[in-house]
C-alpha atoms as a PDB file:
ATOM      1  CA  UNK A   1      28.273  28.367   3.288  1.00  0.00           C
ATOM      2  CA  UNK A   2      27.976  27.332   7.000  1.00  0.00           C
ATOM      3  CA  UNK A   3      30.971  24.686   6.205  1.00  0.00           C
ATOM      4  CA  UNK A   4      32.934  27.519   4.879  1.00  0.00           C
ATOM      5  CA  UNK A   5      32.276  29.809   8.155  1.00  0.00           C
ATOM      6  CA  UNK A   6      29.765  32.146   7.021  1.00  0.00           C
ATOM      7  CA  UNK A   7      26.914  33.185   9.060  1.00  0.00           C
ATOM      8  CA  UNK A   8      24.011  33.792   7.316  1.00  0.00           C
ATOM      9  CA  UNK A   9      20.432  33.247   6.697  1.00  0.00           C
ATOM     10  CA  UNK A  10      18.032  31.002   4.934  1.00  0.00           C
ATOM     11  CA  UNK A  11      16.280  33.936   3.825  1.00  0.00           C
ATOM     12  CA  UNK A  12      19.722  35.149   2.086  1.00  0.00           C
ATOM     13  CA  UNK A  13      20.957  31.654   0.722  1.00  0.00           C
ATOM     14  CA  UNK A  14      17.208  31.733  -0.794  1.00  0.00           C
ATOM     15  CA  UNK A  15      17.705  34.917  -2.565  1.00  0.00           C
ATOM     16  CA  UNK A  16      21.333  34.734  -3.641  1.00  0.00           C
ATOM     17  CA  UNK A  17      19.989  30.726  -5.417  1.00  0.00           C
ATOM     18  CA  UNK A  18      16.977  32.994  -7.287  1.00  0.00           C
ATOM     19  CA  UNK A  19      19.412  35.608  -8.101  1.00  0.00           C
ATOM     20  CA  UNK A  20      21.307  32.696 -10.069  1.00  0.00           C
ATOM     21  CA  UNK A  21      18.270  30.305 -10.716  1.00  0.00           C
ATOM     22  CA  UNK A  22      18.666  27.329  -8.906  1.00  0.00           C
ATOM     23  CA  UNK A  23      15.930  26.167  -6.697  1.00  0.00           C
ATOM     24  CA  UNK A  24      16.064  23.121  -3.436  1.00  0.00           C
ATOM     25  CA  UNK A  25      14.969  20.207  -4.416  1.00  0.00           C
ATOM     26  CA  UNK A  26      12.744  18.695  -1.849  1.00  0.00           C
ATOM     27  CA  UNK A  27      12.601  14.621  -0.894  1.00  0.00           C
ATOM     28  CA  UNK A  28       8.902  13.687  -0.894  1.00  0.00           C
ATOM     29  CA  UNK A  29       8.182  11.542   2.295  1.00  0.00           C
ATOM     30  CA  UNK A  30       7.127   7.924   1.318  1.00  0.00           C
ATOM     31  CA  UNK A  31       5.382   5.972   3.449  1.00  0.00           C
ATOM     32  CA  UNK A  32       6.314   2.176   3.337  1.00  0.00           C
ATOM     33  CA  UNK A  33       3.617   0.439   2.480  1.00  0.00           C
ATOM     34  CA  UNK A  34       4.399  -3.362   1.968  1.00  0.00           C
ATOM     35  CA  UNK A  35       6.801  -5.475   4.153  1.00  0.00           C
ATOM     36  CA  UNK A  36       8.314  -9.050   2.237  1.00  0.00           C
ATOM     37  CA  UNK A  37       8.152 -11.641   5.110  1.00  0.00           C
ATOM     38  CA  UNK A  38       8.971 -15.063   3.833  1.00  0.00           C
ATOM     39  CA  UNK A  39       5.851 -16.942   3.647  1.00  0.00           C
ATOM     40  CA  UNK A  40       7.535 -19.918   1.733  1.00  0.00           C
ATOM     41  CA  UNK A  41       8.118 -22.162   4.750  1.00  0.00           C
ATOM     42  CA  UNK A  42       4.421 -21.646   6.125  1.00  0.00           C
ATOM     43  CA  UNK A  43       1.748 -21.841   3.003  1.00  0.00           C
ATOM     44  CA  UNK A  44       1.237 -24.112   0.581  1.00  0.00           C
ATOM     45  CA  UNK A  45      -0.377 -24.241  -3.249  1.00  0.00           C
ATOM     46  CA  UNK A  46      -3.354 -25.797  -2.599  1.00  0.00           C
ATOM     47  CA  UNK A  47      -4.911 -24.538  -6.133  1.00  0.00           C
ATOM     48  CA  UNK A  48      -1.597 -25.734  -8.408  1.00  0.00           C
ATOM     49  CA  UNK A  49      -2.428 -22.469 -10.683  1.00  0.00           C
ATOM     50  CA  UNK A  50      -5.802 -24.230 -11.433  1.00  0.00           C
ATOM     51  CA  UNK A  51      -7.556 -20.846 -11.155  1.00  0.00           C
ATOM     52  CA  UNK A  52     -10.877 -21.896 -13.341  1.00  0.00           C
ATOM     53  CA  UNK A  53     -13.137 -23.906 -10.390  1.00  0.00           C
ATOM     54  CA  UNK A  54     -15.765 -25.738 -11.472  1.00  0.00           C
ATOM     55  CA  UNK A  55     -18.263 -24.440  -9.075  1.00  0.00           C
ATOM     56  CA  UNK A  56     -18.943 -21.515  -6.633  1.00  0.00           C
ATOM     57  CA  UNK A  57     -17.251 -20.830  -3.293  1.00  0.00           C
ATOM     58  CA  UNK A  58     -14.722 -23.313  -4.416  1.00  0.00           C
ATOM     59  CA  UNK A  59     -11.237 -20.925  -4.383  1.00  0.00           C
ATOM     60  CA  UNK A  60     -11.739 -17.403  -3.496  1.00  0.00           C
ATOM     61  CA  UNK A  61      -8.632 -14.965  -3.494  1.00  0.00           C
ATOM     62  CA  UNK A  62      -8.146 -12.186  -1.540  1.00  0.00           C
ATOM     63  CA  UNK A  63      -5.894  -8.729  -1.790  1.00  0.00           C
ATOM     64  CA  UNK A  64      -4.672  -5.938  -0.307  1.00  0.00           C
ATOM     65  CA  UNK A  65      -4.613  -2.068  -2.061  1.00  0.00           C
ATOM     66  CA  UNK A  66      -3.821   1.391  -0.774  1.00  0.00           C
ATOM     67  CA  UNK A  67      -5.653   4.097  -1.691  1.00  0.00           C
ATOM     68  CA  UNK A  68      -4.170   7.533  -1.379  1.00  0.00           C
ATOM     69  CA  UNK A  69      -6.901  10.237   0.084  1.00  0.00           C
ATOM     70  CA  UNK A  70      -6.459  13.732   1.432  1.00  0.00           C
ATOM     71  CA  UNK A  71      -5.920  12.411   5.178  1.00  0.00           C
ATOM     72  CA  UNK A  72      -3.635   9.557   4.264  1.00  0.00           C
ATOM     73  CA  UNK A  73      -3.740   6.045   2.849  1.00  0.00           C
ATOM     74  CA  UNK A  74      -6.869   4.010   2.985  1.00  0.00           C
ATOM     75  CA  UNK A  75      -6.052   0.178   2.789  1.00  0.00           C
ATOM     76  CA  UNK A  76      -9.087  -1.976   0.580  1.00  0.00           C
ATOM     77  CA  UNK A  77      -9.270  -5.680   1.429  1.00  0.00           C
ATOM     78  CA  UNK A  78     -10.961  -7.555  -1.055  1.00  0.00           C
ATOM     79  CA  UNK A  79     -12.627 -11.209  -1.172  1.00  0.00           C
ATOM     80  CA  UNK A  80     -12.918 -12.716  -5.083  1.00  0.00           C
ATOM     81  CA  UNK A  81     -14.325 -15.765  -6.324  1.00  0.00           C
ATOM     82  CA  UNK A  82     -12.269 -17.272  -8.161  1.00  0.00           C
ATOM     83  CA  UNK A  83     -15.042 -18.976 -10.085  1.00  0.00           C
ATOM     84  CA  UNK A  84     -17.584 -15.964 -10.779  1.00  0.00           C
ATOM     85  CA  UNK A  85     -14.846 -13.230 -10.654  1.00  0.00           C
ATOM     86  CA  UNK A  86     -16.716 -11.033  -8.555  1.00  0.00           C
ATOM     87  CA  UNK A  87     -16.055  -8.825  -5.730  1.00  0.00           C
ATOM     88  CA  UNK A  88     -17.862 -11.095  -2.679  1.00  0.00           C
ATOM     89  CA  UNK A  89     -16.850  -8.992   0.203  1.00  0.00           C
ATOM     90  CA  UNK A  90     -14.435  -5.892   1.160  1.00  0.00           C
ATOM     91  CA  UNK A  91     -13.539  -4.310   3.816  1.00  0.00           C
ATOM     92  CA  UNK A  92     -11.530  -0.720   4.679  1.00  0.00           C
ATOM     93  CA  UNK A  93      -8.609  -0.439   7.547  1.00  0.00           C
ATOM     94  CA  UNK A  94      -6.231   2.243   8.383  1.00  0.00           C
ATOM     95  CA  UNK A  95      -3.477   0.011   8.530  1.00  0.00           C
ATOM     96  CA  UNK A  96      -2.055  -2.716   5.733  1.00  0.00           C
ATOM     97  CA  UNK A  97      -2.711  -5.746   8.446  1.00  0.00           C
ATOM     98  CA  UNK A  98      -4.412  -8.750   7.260  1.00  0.00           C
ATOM     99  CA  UNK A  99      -7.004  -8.522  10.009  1.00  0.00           C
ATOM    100  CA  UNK A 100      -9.019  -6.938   7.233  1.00  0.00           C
ATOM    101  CA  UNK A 101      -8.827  -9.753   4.908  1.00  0.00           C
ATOM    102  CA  UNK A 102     -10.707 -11.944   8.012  1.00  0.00           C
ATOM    103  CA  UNK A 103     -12.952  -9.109   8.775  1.00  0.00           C
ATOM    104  CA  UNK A 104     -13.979  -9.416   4.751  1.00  0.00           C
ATOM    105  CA  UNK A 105     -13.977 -13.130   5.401  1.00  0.00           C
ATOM    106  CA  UNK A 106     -16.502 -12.681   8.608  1.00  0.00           C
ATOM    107  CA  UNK A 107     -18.502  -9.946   6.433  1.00  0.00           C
ATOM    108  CA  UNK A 108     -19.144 -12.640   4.338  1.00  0.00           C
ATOM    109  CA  UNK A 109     -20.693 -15.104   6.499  1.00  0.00           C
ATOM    110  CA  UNK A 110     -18.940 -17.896   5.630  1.00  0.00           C
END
């Protein structure tokens, strides 16, 4: 209406769109929450999709999660062994950063 040169208000444009029953339709905000670098050039396979180890503490893996709470997302950093498939360590951040995965890592006291 303001591209046509009318002046009016929100208030007005609201009750003329529930007069014909149409309502907004509202974006949610998304908060980006993983980032692709290329890690290709840098790491290598070391396991060669042998995930079965013959003994503890041989392979671990490790991953990050978000967790959606009332005051935001909570990011859980997690330490597996490969070999027992249990949880060995975790650790909570405020931030997706992979400082957490070595904090697990530290927790862990190896």
């Amino acid at each position: 209406m303001r591209q046509k040169g009318d002046n009016v208000s929100g208030r007005t444009v609201g009750k003329y769109m529930k007069e014909i029953g149409i309502r907004a339709c509202y974006r949610k905000h998304r908060t980006r929450t993983t980032r692709d670098p290329d890690f290709s050039s840098r790491l290598k396979n070391i396991l060669n999709r042998d995930f079965q180890p013959q003994r503890p503490d041989a392979a671990w893996c490790t991953d990050i999660t978000y967790i959606w709470t009332c005051r935001g997302f909570v990011y859980l950093a997690s330490i597996m062994d490969l070999y027992s498939r249990k949880n060995n360590a975790w650790t909570l951040g405020e931030t997706l950063e992979t400082k957490w995965i070595l904090e697990s890592v530290e927790n862990r006291g190896m």
